[in-house]
Protein backbone atom coordinates (compact mmCIF):
# COMPACT_ATOMS: atom_id res chain seq x y z
CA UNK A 1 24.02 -2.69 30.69
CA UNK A 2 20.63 -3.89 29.54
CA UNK A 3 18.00 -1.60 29.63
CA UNK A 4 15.72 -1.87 32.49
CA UNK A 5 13.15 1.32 32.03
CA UNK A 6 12.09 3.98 29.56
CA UNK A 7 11.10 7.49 30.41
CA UNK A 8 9.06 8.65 27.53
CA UNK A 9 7.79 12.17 26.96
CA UNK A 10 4.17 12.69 25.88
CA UNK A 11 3.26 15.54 23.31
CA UNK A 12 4.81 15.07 19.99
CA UNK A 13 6.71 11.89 20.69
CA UNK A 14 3.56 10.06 21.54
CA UNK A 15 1.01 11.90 20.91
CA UNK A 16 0.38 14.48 17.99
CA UNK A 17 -1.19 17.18 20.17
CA UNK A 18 -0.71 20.45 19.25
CA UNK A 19 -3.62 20.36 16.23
CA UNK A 20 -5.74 20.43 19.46
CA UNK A 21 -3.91 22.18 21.90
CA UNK A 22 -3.29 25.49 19.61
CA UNK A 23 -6.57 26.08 19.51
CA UNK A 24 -6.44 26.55 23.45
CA UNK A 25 -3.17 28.26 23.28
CA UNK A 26 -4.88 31.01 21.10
CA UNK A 27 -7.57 31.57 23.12
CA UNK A 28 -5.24 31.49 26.47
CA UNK A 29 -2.69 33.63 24.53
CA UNK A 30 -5.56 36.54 23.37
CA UNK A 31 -6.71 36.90 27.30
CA UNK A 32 -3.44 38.71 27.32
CA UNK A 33 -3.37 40.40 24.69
CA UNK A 34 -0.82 38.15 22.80
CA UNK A 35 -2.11 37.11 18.97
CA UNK A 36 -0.73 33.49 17.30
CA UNK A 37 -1.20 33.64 13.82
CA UNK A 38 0.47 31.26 11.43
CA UNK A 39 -0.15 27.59 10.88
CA UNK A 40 1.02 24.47 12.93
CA UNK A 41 4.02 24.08 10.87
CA UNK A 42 5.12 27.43 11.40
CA UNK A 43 4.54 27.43 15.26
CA UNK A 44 6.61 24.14 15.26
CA UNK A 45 9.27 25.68 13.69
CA UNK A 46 9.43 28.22 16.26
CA UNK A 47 8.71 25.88 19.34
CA UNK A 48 11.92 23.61 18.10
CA UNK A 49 14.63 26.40 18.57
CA UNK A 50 15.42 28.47 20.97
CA UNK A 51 14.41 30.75 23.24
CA UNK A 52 11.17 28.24 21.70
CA UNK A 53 7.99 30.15 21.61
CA UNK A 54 9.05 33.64 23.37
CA UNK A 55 9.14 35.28 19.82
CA UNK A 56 5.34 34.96 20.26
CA UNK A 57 4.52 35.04 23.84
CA UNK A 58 7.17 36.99 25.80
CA UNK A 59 7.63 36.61 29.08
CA UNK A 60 4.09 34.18 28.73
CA UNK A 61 6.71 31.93 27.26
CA UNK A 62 8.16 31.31 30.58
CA UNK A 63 5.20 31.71 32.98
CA UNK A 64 4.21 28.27 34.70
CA UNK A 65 0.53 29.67 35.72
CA UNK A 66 -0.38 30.45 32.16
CA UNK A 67 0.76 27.25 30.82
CA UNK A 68 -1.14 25.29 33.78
CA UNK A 69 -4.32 27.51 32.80
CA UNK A 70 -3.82 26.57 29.11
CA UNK A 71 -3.58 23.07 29.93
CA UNK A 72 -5.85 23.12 32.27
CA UNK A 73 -8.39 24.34 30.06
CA UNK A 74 -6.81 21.53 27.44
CA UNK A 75 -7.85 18.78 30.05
CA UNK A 76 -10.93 20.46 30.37
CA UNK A 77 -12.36 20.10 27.05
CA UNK A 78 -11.43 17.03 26.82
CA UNK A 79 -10.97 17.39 22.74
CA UNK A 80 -7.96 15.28 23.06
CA UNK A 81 -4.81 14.26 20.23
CA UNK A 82 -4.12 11.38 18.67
CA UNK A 83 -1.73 8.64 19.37
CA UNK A 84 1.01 8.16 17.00
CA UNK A 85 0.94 5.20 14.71
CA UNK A 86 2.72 2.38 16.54
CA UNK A 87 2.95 3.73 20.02
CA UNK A 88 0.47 1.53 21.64
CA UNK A 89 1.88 -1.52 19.73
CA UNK A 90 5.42 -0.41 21.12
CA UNK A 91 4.34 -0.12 24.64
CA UNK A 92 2.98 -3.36 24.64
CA UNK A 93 6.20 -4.85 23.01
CA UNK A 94 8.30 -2.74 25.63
CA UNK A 95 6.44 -3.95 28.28
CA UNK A 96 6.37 -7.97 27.04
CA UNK A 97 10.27 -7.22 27.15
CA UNK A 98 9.59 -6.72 30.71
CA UNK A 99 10.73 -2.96 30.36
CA UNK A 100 9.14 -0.43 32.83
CA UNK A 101 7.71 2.69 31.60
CA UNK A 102 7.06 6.29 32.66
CA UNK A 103 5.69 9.07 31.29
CA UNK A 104 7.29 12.13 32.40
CA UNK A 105 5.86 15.29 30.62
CA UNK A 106 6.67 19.17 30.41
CA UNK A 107 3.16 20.02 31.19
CA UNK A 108 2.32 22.52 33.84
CA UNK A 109 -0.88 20.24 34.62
CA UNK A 110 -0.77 17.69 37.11
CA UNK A 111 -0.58 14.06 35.88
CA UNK A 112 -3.56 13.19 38.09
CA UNK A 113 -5.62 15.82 35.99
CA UNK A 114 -3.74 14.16 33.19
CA UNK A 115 -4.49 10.56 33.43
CA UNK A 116 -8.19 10.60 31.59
CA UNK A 117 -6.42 11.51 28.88
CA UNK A 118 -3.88 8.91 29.50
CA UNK A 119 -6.63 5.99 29.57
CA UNK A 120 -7.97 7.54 26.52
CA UNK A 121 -5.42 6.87 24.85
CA UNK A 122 -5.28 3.63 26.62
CA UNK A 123 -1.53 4.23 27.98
CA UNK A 124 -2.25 3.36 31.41
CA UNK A 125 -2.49 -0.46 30.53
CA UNK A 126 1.29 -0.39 29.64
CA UNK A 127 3.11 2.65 32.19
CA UNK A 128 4.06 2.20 35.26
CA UNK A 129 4.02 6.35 36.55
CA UNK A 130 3.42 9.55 35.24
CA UNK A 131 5.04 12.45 36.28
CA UNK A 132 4.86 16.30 35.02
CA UNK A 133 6.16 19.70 35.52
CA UNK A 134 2.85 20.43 36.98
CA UNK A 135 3.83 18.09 39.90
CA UNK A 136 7.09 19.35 40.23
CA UNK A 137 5.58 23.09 40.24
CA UNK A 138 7.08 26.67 38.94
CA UNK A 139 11.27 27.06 39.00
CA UNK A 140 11.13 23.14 37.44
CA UNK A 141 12.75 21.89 34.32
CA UNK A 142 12.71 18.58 32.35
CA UNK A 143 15.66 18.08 34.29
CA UNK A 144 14.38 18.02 37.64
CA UNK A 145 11.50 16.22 35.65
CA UNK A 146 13.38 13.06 34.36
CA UNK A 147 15.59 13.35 37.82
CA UNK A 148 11.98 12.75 39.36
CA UNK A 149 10.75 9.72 36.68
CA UNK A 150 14.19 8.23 38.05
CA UNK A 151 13.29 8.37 41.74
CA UNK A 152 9.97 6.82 41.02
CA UNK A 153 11.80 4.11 38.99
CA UNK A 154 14.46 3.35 41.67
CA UNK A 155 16.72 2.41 39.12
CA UNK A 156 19.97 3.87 38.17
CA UNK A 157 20.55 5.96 35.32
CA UNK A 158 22.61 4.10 33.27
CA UNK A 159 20.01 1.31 32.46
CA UNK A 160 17.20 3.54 31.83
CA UNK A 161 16.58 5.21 28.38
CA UNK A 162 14.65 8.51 28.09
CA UNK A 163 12.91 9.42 24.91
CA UNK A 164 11.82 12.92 23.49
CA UNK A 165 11.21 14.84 20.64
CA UNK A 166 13.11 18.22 21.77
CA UNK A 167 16.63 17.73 21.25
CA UNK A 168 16.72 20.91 24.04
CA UNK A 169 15.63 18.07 26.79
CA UNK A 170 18.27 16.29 25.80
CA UNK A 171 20.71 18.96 26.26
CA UNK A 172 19.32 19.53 29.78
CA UNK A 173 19.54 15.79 30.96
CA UNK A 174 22.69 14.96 29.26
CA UNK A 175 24.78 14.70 32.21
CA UNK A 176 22.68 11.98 34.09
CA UNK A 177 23.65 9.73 32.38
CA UNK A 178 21.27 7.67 30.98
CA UNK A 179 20.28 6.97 27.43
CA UNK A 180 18.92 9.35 25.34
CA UNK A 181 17.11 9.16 22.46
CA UNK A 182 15.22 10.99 20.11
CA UNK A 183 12.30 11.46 18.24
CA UNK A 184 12.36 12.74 14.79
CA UNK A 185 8.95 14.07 14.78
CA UNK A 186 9.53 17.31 13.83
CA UNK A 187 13.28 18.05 14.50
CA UNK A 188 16.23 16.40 13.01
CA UNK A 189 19.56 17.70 15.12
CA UNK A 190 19.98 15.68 18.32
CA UNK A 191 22.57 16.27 20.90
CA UNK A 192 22.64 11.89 20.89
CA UNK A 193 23.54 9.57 18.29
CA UNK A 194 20.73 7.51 18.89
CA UNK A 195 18.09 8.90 16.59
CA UNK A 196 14.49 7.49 15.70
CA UNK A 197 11.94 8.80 13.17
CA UNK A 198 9.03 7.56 15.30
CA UNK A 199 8.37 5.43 18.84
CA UNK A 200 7.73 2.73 16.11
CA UNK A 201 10.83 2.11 15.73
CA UNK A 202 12.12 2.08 19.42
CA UNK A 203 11.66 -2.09 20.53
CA UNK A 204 13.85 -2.31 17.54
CA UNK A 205 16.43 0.18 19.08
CA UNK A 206 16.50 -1.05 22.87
CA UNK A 207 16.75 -4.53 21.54
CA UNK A 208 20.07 -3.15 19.90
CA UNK A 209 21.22 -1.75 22.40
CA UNK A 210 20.60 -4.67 24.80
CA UNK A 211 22.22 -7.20 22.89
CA UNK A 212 25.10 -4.83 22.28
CA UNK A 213 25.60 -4.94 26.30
CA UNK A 214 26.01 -8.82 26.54
């Protein structure tokens, strides 16, 4: 089946964020009493396994109203990340292909409170939605999240592609079935053979994959 859509996630795979956001996540963090020392390479390597950042946070780690008051505060400051080299090139590509994209993201944030970021980094010329966990609300996973980007595509799953950096979302969405990819931004063990070292290098992928359907 050709590839009709792509679901893409937001921090890390298209934007380097976390430079930025740490800064907030230390200040949310010390309001309860929780210190995050180390660099940014050393938090990633934490974030990328499992149970992800509880070694540093507790039960923080799993608490949707301090993650929605870190990135609220995030959206506040409006000290944004930068966009990845080739993204915006790729959306444009994407969307010349006549694929439809959404962003679907893990933050606790709305994507309404999201989307001067998103025309920042000039991504609403290209998507077609946004969704987020913060829409979705506590008890919500990136399952229930890319379940959601699916409804507002109204497509089925087997011609849509979702892209991510985590190789933990793709665990979660695996049985959906639609095509997963990741991002080797920071992690290099996907549960999916289809494996990218940037969003550069996706047009090249889905046009793969589309002309392996024919």
């Amino acid at each position: 089946m050709v590839i009709r859509a792509i679901i893409l996630d937001l921090d890390m795979t298209l934007v380097n964020t976390l430079p930025k956001f740490l800064n907030i996540l230390r200040e949310c963090a010390a309001k309860y009493g929780r210190n995050i020392d180390g660099s940014i390479d050393q938090l990633l390597n934490i974030y990328y396994r499992d149970p992800s950042l509880g070694e540093v946070l507790g039960d923080l780690s799993k608490n949707f109203w301090f993650w929605h008051e870190c990135w609220t505060l995030y959206s506040l400051r409006r000290d944004y990340g930068e966009v990845f080299p080739g993204v915006l090139d790729t959306m444009k590509t994407l969307r010349n292909m006549g694929k439809k994209l959404v962003i679907a993201t893990g933050r606790e944030l709305e994507c309404t409170r999201i989307m001067d970021e998103l025309r920042y980094y000039r991504f609403t010329e290209f998507i077609d939605g946004c969704v987020s966990l913060g829409d979705l609300g506590p008890g919500h996973d990136k399952l229930d999240l890319v379940k959601r980007a699916l409804e507002i595509l109204k497509l089925p799953p087997n011609v849509v592609a979702y892209v991510t950096d985590h190789p933990r979302d793709i665990l979660l969405v695996n049985g959906l079935g639609i095509i997963n990819i990741g991002v080797a931004t920071w992690a290099r063990d996907f549960p999916t053979k289809l494996v990218i070292r940037s969003v550069a290098e996706l047009p090249r992928l889905i046009i793969m994959l589309d002309e392996a359907s024919d």
